[in-house]
C-alpha atoms as a PDB file:
ATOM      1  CA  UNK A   1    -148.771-219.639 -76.210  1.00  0.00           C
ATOM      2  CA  UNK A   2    -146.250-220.219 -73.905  1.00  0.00           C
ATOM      3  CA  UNK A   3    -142.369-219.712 -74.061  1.00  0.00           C
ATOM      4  CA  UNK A   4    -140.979-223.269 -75.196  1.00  0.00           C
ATOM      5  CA  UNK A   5    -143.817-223.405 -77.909  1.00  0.00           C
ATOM      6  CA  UNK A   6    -142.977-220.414 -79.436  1.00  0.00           C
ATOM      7  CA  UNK A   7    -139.294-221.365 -79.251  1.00  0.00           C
ATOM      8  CA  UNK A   8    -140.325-224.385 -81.120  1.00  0.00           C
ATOM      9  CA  UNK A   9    -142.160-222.971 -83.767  1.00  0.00           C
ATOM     10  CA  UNK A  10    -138.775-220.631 -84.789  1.00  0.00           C
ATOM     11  CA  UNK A  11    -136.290-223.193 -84.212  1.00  0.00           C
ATOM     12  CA  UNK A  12    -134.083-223.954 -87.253  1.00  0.00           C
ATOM     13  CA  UNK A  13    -135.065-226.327 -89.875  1.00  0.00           C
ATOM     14  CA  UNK A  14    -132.372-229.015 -88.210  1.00  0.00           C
ATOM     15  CA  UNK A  15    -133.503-228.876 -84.587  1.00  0.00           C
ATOM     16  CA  UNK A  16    -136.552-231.356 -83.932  1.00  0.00           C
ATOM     17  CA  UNK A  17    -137.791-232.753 -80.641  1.00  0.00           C
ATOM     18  CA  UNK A  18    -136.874-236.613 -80.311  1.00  0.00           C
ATOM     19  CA  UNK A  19    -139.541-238.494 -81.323  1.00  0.00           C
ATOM     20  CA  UNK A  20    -141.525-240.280 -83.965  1.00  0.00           C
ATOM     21  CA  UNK A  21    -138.842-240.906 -86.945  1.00  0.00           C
ATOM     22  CA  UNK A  22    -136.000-240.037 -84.574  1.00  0.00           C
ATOM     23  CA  UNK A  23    -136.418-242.155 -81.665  1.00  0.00           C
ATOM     24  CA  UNK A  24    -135.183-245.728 -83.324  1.00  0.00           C
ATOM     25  CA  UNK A  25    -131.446-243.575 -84.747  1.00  0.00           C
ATOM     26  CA  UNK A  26    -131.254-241.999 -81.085  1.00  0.00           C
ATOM     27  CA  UNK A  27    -132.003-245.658 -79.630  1.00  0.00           C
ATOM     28  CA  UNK A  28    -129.124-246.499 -81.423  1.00  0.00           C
ATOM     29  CA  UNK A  29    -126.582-244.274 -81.226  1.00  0.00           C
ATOM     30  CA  UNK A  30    -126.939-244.247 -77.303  1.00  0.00           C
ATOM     31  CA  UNK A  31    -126.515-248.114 -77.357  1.00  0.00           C
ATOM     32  CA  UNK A  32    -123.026-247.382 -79.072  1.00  0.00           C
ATOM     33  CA  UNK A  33    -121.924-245.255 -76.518  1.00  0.00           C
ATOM     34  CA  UNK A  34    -123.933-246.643 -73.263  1.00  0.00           C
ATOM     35  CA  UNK A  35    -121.241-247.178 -71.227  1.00  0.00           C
ATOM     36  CA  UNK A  36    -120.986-243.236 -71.883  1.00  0.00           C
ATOM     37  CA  UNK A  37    -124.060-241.708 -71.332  1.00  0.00           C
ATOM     38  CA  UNK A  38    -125.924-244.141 -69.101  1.00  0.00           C
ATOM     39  CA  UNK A  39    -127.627-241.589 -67.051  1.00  0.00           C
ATOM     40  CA  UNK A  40    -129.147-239.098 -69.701  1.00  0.00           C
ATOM     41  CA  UNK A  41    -130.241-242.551 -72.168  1.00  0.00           C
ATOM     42  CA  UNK A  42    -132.005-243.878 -69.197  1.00  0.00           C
ATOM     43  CA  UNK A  43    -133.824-240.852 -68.481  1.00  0.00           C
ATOM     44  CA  UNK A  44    -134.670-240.625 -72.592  1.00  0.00           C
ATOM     45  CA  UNK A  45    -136.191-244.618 -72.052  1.00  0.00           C
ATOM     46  CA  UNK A  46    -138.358-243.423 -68.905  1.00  0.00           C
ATOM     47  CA  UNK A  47    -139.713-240.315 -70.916  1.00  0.00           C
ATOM     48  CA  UNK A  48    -140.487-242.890 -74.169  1.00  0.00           C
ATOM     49  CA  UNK A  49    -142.158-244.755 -71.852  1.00  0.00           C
ATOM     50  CA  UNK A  50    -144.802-242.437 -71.529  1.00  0.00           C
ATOM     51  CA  UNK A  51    -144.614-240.560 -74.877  1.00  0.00           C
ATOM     52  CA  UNK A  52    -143.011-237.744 -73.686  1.00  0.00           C
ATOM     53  CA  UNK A  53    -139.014-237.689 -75.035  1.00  0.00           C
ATOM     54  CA  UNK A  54    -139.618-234.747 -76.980  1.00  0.00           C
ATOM     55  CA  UNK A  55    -140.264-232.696 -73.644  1.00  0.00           C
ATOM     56  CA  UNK A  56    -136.485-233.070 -72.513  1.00  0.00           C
ATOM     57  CA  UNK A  57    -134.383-234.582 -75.914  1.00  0.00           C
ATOM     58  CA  UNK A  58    -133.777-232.667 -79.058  1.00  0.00           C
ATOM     59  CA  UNK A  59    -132.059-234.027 -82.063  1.00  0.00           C
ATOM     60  CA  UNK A  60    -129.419-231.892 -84.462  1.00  0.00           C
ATOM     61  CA  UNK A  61    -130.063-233.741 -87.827  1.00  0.00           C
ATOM     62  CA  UNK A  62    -129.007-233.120 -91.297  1.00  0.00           C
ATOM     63  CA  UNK A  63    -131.587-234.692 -93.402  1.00  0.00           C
ATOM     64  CA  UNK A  64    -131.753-238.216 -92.640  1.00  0.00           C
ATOM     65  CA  UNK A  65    -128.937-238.134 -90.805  1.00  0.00           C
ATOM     66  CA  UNK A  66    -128.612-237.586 -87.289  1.00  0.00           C
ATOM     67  CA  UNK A  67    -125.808-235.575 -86.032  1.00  0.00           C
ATOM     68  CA  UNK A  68    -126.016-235.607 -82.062  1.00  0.00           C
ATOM     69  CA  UNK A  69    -128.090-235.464 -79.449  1.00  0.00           C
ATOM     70  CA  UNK A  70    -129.012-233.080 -76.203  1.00  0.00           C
ATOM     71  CA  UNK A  71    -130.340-233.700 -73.335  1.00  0.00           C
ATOM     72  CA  UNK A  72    -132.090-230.273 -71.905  1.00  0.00           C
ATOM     73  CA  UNK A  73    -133.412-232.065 -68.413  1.00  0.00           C
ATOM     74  CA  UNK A  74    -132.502-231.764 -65.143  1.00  0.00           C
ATOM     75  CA  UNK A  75    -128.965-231.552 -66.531  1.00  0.00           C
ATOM     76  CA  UNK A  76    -127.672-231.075 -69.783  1.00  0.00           C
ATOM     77  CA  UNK A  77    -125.284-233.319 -71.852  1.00  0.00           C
ATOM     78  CA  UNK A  78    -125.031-233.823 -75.457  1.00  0.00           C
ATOM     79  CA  UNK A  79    -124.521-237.544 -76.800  1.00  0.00           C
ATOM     80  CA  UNK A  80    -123.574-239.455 -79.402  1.00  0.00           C
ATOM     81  CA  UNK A  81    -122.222-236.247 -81.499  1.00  0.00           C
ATOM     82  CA  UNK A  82    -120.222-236.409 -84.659  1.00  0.00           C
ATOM     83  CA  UNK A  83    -117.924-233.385 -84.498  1.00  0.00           C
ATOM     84  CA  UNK A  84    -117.688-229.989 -82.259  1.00  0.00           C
ATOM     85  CA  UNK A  85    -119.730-227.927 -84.307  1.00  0.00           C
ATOM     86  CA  UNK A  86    -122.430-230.016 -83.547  1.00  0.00           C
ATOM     87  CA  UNK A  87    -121.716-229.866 -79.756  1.00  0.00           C
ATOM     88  CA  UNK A  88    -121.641-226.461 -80.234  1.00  0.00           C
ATOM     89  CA  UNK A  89    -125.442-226.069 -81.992  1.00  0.00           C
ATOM     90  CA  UNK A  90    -126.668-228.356 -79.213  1.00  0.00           C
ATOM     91  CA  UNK A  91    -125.184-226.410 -76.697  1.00  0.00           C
ATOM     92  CA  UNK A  92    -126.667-223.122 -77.432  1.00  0.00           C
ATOM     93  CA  UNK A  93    -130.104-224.422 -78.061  1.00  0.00           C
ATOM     94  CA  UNK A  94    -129.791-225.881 -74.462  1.00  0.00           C
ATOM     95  CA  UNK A  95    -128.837-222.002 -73.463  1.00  0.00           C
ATOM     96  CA  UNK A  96    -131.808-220.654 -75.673  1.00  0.00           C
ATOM     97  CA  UNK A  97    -134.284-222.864 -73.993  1.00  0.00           C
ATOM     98  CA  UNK A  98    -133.718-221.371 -70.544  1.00  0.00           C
ATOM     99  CA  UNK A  99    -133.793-224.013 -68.820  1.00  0.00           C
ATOM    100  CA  UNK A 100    -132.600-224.171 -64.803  1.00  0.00           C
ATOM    101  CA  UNK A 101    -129.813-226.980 -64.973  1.00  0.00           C
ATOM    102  CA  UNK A 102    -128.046-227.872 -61.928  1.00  0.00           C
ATOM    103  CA  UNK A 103    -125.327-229.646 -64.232  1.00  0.00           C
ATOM    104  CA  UNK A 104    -123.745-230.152 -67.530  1.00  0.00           C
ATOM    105  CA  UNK A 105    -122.385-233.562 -67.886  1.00  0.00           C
ATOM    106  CA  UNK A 106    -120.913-235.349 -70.276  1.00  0.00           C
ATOM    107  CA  UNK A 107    -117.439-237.181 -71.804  1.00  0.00           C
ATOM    108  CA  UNK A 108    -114.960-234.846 -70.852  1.00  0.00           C
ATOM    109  CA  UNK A 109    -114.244-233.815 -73.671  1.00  0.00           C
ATOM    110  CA  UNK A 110    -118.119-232.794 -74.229  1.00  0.00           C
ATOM    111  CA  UNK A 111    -118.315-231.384 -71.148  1.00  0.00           C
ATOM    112  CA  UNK A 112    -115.802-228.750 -71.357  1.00  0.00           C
ATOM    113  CA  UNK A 113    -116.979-227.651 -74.387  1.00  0.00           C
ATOM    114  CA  UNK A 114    -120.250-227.316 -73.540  1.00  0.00           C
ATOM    115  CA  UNK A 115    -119.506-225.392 -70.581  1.00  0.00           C
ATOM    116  CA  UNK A 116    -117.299-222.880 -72.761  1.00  0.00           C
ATOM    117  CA  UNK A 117    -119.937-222.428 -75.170  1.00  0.00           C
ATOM    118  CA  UNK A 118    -122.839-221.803 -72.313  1.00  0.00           C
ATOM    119  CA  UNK A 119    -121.031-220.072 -69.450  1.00  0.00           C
ATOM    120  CA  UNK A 120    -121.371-216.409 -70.786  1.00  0.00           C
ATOM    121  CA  UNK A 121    -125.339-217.331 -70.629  1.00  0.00           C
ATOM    122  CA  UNK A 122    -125.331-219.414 -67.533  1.00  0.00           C
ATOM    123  CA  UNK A 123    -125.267-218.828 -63.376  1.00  0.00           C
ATOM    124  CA  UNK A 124    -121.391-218.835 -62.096  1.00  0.00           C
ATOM    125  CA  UNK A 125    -120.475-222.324 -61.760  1.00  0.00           C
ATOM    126  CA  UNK A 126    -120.252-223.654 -58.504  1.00  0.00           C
ATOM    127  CA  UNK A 127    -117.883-226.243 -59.125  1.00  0.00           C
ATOM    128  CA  UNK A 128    -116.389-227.911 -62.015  1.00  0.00           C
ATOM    129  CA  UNK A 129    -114.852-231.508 -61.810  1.00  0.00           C
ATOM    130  CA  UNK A 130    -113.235-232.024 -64.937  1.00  0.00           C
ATOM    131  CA  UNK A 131    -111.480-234.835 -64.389  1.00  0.00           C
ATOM    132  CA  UNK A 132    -113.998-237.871 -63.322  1.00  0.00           C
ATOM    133  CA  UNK A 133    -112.659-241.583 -64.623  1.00  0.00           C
ATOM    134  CA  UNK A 134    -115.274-243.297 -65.760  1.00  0.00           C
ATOM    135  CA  UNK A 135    -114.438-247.304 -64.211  1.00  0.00           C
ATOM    136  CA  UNK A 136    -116.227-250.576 -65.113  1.00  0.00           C
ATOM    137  CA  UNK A 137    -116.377-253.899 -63.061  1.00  0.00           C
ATOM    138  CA  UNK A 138    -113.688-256.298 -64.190  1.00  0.00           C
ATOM    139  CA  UNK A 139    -114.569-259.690 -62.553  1.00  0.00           C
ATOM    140  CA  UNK A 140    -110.943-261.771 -61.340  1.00  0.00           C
ATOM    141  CA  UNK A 141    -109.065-258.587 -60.956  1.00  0.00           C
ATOM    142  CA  UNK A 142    -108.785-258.550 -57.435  1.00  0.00           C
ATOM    143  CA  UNK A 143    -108.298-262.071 -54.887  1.00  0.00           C
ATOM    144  CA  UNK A 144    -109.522-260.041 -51.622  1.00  0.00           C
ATOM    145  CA  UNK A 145    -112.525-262.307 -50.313  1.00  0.00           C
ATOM    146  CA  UNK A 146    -115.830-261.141 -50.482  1.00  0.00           C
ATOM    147  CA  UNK A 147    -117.726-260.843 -47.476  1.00  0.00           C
ATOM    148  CA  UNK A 148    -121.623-261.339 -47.559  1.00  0.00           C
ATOM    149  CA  UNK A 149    -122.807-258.616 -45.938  1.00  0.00           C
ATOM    150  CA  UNK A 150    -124.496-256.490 -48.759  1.00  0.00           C
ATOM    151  CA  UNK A 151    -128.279-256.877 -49.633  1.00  0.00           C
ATOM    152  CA  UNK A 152    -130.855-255.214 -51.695  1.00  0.00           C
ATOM    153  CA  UNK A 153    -132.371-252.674 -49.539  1.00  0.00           C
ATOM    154  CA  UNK A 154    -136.377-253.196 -48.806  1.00  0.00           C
ATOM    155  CA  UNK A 155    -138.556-250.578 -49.454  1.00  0.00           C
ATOM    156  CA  UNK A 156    -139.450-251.522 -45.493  1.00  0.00           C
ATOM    157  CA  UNK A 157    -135.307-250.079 -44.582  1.00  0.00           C
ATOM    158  CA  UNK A 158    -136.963-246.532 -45.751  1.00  0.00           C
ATOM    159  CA  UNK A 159    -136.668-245.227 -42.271  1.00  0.00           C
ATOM    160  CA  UNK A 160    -132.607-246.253 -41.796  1.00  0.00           C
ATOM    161  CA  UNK A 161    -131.538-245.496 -45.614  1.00  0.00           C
ATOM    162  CA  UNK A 162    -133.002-242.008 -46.379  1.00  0.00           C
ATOM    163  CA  UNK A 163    -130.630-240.694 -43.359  1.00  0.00           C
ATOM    164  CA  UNK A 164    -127.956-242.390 -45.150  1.00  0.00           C
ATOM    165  CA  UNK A 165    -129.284-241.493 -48.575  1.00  0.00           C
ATOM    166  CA  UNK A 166    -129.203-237.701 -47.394  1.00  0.00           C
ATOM    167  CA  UNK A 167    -125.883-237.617 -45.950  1.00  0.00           C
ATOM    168  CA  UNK A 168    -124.103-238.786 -48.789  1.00  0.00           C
ATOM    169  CA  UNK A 169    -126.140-236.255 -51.195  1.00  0.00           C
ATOM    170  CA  UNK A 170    -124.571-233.544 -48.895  1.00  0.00           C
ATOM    171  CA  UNK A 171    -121.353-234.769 -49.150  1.00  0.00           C
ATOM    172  CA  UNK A 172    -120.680-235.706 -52.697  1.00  0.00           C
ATOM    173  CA  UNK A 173    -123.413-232.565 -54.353  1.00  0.00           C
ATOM    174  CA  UNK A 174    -122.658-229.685 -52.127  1.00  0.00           C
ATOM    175  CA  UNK A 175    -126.123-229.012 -51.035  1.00  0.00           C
ATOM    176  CA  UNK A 176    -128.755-230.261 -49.129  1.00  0.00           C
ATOM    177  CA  UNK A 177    -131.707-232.105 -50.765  1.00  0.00           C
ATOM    178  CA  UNK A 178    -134.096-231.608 -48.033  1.00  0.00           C
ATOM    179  CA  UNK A 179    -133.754-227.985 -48.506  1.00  0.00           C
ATOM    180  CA  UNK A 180    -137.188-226.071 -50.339  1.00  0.00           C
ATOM    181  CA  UNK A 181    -139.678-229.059 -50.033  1.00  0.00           C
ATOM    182  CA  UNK A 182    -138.569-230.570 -46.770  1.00  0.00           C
ATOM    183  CA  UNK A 183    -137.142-233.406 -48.899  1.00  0.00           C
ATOM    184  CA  UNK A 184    -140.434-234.924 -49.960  1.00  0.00           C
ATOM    185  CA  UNK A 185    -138.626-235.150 -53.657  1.00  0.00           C
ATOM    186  CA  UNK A 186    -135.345-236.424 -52.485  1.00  0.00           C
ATOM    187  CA  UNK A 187    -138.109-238.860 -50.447  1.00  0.00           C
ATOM    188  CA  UNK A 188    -139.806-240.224 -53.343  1.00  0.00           C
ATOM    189  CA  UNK A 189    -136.670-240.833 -55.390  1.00  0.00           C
ATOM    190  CA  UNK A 190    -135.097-242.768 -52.394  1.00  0.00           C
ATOM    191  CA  UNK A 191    -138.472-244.215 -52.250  1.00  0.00           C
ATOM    192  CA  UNK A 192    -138.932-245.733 -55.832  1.00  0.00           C
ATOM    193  CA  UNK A 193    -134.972-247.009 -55.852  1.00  0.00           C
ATOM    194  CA  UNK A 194    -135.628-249.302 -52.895  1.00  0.00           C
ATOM    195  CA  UNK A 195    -139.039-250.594 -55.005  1.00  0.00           C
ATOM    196  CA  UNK A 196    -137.103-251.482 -57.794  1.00  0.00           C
ATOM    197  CA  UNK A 197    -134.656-253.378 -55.688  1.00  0.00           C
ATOM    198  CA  UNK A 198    -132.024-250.331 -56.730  1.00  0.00           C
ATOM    199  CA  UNK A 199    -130.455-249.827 -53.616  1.00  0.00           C
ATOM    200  CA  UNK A 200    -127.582-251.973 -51.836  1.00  0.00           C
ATOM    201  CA  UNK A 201    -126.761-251.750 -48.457  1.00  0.00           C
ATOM    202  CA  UNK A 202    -124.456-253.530 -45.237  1.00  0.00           C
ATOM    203  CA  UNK A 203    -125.490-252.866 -41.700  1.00  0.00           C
ATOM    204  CA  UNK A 204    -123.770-253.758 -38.757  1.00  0.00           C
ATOM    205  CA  UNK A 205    -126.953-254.220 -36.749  1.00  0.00           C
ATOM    206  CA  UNK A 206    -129.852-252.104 -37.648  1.00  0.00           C
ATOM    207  CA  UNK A 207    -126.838-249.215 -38.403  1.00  0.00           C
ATOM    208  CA  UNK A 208    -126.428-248.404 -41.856  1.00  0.00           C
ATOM    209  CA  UNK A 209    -122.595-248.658 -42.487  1.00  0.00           C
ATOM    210  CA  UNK A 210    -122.687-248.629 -46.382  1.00  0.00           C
ATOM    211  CA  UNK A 211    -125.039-247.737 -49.144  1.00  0.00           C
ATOM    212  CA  UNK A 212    -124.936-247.738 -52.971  1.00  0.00           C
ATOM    213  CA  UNK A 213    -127.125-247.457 -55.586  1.00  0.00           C
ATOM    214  CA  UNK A 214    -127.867-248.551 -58.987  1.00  0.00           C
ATOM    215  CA  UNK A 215    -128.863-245.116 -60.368  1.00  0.00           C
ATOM    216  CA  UNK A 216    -129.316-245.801 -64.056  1.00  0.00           C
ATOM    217  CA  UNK A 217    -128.921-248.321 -66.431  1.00  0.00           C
ATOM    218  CA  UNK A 218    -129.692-248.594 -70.360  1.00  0.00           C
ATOM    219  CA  UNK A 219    -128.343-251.259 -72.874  1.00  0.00           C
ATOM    220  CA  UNK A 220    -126.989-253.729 -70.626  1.00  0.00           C
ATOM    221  CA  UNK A 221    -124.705-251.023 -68.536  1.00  0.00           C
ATOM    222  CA  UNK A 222    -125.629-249.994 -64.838  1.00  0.00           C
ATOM    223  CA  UNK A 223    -124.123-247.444 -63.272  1.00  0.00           C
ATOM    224  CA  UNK A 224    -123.489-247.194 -59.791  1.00  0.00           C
ATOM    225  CA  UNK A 225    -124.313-243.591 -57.876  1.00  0.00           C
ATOM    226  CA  UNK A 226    -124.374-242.540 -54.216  1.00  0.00           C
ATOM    227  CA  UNK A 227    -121.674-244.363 -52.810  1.00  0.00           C
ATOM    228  CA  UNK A 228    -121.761-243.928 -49.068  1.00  0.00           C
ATOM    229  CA  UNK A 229    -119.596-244.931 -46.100  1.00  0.00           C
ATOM    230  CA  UNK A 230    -120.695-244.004 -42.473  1.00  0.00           C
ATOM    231  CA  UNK A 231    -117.693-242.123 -41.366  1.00  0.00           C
ATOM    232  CA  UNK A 232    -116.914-244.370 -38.334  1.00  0.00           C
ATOM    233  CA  UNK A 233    -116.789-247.056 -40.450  1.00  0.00           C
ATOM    234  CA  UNK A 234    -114.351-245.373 -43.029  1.00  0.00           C
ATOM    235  CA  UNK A 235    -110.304-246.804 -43.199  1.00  0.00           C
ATOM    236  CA  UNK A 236    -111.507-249.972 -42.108  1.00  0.00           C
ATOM    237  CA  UNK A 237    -110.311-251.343 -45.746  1.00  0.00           C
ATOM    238  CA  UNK A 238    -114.596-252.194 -45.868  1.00  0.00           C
ATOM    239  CA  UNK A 239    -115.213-250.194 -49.440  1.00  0.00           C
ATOM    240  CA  UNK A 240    -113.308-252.590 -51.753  1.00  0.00           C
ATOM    241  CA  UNK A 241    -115.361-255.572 -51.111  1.00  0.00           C
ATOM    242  CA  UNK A 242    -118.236-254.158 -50.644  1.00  0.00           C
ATOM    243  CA  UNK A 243    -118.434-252.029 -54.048  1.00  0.00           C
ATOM    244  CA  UNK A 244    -117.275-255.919 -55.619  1.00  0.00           C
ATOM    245  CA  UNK A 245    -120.483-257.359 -53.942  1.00  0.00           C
ATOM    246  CA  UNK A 246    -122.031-254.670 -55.054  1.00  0.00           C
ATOM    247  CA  UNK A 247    -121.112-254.858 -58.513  1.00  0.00           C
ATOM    248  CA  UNK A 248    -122.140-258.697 -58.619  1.00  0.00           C
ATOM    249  CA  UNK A 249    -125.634-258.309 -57.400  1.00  0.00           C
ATOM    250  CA  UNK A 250    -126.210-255.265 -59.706  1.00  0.00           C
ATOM    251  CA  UNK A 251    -124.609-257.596 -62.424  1.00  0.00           C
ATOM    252  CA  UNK A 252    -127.094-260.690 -61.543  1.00  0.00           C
ATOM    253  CA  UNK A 253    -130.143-258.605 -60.683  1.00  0.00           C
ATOM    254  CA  UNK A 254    -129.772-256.150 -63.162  1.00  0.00           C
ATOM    255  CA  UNK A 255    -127.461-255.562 -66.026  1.00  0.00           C
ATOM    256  CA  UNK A 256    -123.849-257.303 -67.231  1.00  0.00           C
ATOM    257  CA  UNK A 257    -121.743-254.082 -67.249  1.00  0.00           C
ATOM    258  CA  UNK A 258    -121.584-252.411 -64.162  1.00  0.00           C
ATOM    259  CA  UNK A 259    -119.585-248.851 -64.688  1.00  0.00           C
ATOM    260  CA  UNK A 260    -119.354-246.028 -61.797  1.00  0.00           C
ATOM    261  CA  UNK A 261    -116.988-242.670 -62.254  1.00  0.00           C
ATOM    262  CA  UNK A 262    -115.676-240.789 -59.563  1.00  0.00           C
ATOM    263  CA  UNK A 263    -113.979-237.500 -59.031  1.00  0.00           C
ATOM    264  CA  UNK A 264    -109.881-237.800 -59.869  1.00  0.00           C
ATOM    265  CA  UNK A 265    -108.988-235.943 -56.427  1.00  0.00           C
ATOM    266  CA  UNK A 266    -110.792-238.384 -54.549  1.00  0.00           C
ATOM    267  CA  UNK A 267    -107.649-240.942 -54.171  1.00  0.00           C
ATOM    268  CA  UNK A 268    -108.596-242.860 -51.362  1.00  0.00           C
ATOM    269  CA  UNK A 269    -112.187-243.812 -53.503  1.00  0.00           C
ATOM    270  CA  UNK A 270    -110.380-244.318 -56.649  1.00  0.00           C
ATOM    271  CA  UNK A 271    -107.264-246.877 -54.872  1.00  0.00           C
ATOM    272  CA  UNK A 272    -110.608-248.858 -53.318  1.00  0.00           C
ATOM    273  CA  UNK A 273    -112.138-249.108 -56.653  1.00  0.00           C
ATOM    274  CA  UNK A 274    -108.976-250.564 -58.075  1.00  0.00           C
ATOM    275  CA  UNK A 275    -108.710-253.169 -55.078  1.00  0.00           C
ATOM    276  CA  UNK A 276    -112.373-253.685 -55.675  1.00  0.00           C
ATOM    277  CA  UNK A 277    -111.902-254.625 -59.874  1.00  0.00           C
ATOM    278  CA  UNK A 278    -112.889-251.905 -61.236  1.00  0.00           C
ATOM    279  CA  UNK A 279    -110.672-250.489 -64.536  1.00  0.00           C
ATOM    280  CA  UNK A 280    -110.405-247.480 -66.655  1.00  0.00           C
ATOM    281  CA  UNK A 281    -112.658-247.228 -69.667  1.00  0.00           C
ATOM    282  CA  UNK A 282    -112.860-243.437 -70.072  1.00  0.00           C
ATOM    283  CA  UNK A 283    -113.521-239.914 -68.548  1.00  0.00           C
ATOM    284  CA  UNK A 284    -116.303-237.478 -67.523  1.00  0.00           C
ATOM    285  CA  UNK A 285    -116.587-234.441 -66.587  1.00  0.00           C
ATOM    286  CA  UNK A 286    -119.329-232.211 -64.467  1.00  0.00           C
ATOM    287  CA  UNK A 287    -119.780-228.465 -64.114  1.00  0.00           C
ATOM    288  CA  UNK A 288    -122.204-227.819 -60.724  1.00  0.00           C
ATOM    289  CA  UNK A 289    -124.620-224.933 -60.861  1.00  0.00           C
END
């Protein structure tokens, strides 16, 4: 029997996996807060998909009722829960699981708590970034033309966008992703974004100059990750119209609210945001393991 099965069969009466009875509540209460917790509710839609929540989510109930959610995946993050005591159950069955997470991510205010109740139990943190503003697309906020120079990348521009897709992973993460496989995994993800018509890009030539991406999306809200300026390129006054083209192909392609967050020390990303329309609607936070 392994490990996580025997964990399973000792858990306490108000810890189940998410699924059967569970999955139409969870459904819900991660539409309420999409904007929120776009990444970990996309992730939860992609494991339905195939009948396998339960392997990643875990729901905190109290009889019929649910009382918040964790996510135990590649990260962990606890959504949609109703007081602190229940962010604090969550948190320490994500500890007992043993899991490997290379982040805890949440609202800030979820976040931090998490991390306080884990950290004893947990690597050293590599980095925490607990301020991140969490921005949406405001259409008419801004009357800087738009030029029309970004496209949906091609799964054919494989060759010039993984470069572009690694250097921005090193940059923003810390770490390299081609590091232990050779980046055959980083590959494949950069791979099935440019299928699904995922990734934007603007060349000047056959250079990438800018990429984005649409990295999840669930209940009408996409969120942009891997922003990425080629460094020659950068001061040029070229990210604010090209995050607002951007954010209107994402929005006609693929969902109505287009959201992004970014780190608060990061000023010169957060002023082109603002020139580019995008406002305030909350706050994140990441611990990096």
């Amino acid at each position: 029997m392994s490990p996580l099965s025997t964990l399973w069969r000792r858990r306490p009466a108000d810890l189940h996996p998410l699924d059967g009875e569970w999955l139409s509540p969870a459904r819900e209460a991660m539409q309420r807060e999409a904007h929120v917790s776009t990444l970990a509710s996309a992730r939860f839609e992609e494991l339905v998909a195939v009948g396998r929540s339960g392997s990643e989510f875990t729901v905190l109930v109290h009889g019929t009722h649910l009382r918040g959610i964790l996510w135990h995946g590649v990260s962990a993050s606890v959504l949609a829960p109703e007081s602190f005591d229940a962010i604090d159950r969550l948190a320490r069955h994500a500890l007992a699981l043993s899991t490997r997470y290379s982040s805890i991510v949440a609202e800030r205010s979820i976040a931090m708590h998490m991390w306080q109740v884990m950290r004893e139990g947990m690597p050293r943190e590599r980095e925490v970034r607990g301020h991140q503003p969490l921005l949406e697309y405001s259409a008419g906020q801004t009357s800087e033309p738009t030029p029309t120079t970004v496209v949906a990348a091609k799964p054919r521009d494989l060759p010039r966008v993984f470069p572009a897709s690694v250097a921005m992973f090193r940059e923003e993460v810390g770490t390299d992703p081609c590091r232990g496989d050779g980046g055959r995994g980083y590959r494949a993800r950069v791979e099935h974004l440019l299928h699904e018509g995922r990734t934007y890009i603007a060349c000047d030539g056959e250079r990438v100059v800018f990429k984005a991406d649409l990295g999840a999306f669930f209940g009408g809200v996409g969120q942009i990750h891997g922003v990425w300026i080629d460094p020659v390129y950068r001061g040029r006054g070229l990210a604010a119209p090209f995050m607002r083209e951007t954010a209107e192909l994402i929005r006609r392609d693929h969902a109505p609210r287009v959201t992004l967050y970014v780190n608060s020390f990061n000023t010169r990303a957060r002023r082109a945001y603002e020139r580019a329309g995008f406002i305030p609607i909350g706050e994140l936070a990441t611990v990096l393991y």
